[in-house]
N, C-alpha and C. Protein backbone atom coordinates (compact mmCIF):
# COMPACT_ATOMS: atom_id res chain seq x y z
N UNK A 1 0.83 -1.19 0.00
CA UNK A 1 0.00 0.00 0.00
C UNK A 1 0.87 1.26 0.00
N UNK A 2 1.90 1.70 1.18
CA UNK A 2 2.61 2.77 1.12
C UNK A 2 4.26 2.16 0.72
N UNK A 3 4.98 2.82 0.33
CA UNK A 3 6.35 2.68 -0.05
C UNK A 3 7.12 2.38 1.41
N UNK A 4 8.26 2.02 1.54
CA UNK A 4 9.20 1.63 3.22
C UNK A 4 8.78 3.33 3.29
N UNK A 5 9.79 4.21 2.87
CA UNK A 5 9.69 5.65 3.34
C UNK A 5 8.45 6.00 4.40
N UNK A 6 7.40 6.07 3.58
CA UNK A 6 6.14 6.52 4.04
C UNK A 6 5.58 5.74 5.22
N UNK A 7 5.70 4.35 5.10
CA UNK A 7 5.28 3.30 6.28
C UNK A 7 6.34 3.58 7.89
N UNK A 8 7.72 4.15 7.14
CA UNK A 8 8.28 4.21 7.91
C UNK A 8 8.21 5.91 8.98
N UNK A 9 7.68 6.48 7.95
CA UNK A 9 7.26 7.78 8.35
C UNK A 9 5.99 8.03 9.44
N UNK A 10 5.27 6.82 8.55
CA UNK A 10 4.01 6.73 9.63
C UNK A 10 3.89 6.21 10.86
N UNK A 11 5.11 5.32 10.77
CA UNK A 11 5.24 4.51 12.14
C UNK A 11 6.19 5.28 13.34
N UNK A 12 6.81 6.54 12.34
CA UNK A 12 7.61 7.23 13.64
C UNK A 12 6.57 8.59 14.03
N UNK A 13 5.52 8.81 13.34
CA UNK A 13 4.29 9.76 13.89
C UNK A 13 3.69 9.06 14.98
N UNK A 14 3.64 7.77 14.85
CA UNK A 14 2.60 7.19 15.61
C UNK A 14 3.27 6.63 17.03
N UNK A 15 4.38 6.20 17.22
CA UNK A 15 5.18 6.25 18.65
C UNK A 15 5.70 7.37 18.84
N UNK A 16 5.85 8.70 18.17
CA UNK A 16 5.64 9.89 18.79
C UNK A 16 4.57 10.63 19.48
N UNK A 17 3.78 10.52 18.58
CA UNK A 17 2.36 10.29 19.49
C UNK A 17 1.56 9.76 20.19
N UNK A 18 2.19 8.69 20.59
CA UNK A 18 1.31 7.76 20.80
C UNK A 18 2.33 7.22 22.26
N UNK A 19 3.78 8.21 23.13
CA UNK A 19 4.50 7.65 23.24
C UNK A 19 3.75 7.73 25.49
N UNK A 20 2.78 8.68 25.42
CA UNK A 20 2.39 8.47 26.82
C UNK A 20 1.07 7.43 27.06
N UNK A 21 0.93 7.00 25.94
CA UNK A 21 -0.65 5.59 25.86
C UNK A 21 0.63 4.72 25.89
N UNK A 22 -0.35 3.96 27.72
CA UNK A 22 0.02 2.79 27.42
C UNK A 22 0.23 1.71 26.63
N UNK A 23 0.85 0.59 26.43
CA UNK A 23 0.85 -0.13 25.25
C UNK A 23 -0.10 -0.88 25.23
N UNK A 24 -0.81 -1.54 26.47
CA UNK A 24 -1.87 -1.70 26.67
C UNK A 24 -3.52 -1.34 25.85
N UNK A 25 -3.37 -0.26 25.56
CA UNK A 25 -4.65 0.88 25.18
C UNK A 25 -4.61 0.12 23.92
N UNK A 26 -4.88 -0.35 23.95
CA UNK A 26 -5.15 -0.99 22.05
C UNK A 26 -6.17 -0.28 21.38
N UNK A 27 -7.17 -0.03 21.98
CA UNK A 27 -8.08 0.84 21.03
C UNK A 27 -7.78 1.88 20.64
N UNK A 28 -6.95 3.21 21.70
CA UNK A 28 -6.32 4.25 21.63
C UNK A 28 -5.32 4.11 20.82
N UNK A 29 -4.37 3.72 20.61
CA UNK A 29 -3.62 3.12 19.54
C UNK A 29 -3.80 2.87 18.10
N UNK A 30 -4.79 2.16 18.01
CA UNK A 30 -5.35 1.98 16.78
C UNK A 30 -6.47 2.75 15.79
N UNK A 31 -7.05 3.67 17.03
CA UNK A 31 -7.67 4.09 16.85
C UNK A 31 -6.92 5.56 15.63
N UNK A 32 -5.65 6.06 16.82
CA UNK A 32 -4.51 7.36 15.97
C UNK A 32 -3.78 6.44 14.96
N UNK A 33 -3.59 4.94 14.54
CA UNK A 33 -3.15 4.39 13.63
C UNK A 33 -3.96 4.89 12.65
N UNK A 34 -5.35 4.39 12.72
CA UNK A 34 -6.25 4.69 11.68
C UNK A 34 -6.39 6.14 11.04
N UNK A 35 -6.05 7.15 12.13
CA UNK A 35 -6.42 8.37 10.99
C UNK A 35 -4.28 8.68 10.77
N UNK A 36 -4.17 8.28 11.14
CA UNK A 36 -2.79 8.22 10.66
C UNK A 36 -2.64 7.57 9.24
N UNK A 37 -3.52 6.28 8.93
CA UNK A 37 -3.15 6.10 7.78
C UNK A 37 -4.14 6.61 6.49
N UNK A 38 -5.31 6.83 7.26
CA UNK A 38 -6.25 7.99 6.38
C UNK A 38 -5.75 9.13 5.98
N UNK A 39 -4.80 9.65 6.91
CA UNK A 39 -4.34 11.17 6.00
C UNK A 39 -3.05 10.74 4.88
N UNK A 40 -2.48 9.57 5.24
CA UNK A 40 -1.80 9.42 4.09
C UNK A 40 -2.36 9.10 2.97
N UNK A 41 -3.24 8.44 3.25
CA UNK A 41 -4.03 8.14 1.56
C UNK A 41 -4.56 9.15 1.15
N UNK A 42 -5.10 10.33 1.69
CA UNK A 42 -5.11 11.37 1.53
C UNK A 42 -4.48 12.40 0.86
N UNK A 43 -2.68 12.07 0.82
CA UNK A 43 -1.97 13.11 0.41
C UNK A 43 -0.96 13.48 1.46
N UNK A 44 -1.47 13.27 3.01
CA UNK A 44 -0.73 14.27 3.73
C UNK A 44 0.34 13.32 4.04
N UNK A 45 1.33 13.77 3.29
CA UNK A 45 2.55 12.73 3.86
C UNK A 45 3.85 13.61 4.96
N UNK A 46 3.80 14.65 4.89
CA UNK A 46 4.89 15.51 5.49
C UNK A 46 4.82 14.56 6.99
N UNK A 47 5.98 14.90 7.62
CA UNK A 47 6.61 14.77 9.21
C UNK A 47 5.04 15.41 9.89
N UNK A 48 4.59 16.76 9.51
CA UNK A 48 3.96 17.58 10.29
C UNK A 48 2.67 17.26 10.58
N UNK A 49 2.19 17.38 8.77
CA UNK A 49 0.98 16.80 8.71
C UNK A 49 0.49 15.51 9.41
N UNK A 50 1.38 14.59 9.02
CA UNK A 50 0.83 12.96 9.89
C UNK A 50 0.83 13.20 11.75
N UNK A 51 1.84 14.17 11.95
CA UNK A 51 2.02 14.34 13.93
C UNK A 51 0.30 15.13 14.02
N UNK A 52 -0.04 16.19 13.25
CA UNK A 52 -0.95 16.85 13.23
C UNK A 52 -2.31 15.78 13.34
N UNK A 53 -2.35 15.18 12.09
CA UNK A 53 -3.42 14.07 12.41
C UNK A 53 -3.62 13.06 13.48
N UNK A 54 -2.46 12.80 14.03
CA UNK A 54 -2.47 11.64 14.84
C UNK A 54 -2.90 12.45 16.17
N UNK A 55 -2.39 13.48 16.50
CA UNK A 55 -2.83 14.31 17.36
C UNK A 55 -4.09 15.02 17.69
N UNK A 56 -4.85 14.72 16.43
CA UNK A 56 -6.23 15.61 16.73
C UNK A 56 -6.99 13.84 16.75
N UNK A 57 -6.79 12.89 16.62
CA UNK A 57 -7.03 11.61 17.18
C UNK A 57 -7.57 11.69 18.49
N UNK A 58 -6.36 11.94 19.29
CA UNK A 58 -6.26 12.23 20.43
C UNK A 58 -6.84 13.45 20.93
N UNK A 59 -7.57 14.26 20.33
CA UNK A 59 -8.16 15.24 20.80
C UNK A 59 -9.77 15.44 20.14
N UNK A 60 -10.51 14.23 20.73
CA UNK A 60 -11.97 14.69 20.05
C UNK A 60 -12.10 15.86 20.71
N UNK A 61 -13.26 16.51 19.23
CA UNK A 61 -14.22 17.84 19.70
C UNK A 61 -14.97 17.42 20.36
N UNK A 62 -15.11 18.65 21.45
CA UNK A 62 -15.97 18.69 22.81
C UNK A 62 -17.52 18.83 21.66
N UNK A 63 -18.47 18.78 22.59
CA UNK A 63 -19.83 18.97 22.36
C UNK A 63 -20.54 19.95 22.78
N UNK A 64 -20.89 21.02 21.73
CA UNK A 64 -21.67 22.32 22.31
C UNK A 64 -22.52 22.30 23.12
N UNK A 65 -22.67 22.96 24.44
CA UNK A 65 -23.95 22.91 24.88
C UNK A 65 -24.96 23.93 24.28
């Protein structure tokens, strides 16, 4: 699916982000895997962009009251 580069790119976004979830958290984990690998199919391949995505993972929007 992605080239070594890119797989390898994605996998150092994702234990950067991912480096205070326990290893345990499997859902949490997989969950910033998944839009981690959605923004690459996407296009967004930069260092920034993928930390950016994996990070708003980790940050659902609150709910207006």
């Amino acid at each position: 699916m992605f080239d070594a580069e890119t797989t390898a790119l994605l996998r150092a976004a994702h234990e950067e982000v991912c480096e205070n979830i326990p290893v345990n958290e499997i859902g949490a984990r997989t969950y910033v895997a998944s839009k981690l690998l959605e923004a690459a199919a996407q296009g967004q391949l930069s260092t920034d962009a993928l930390k950016i995505a994996a990070r708003k993972a980790l940050n659902p929007p609150t709910m207006a009251r």
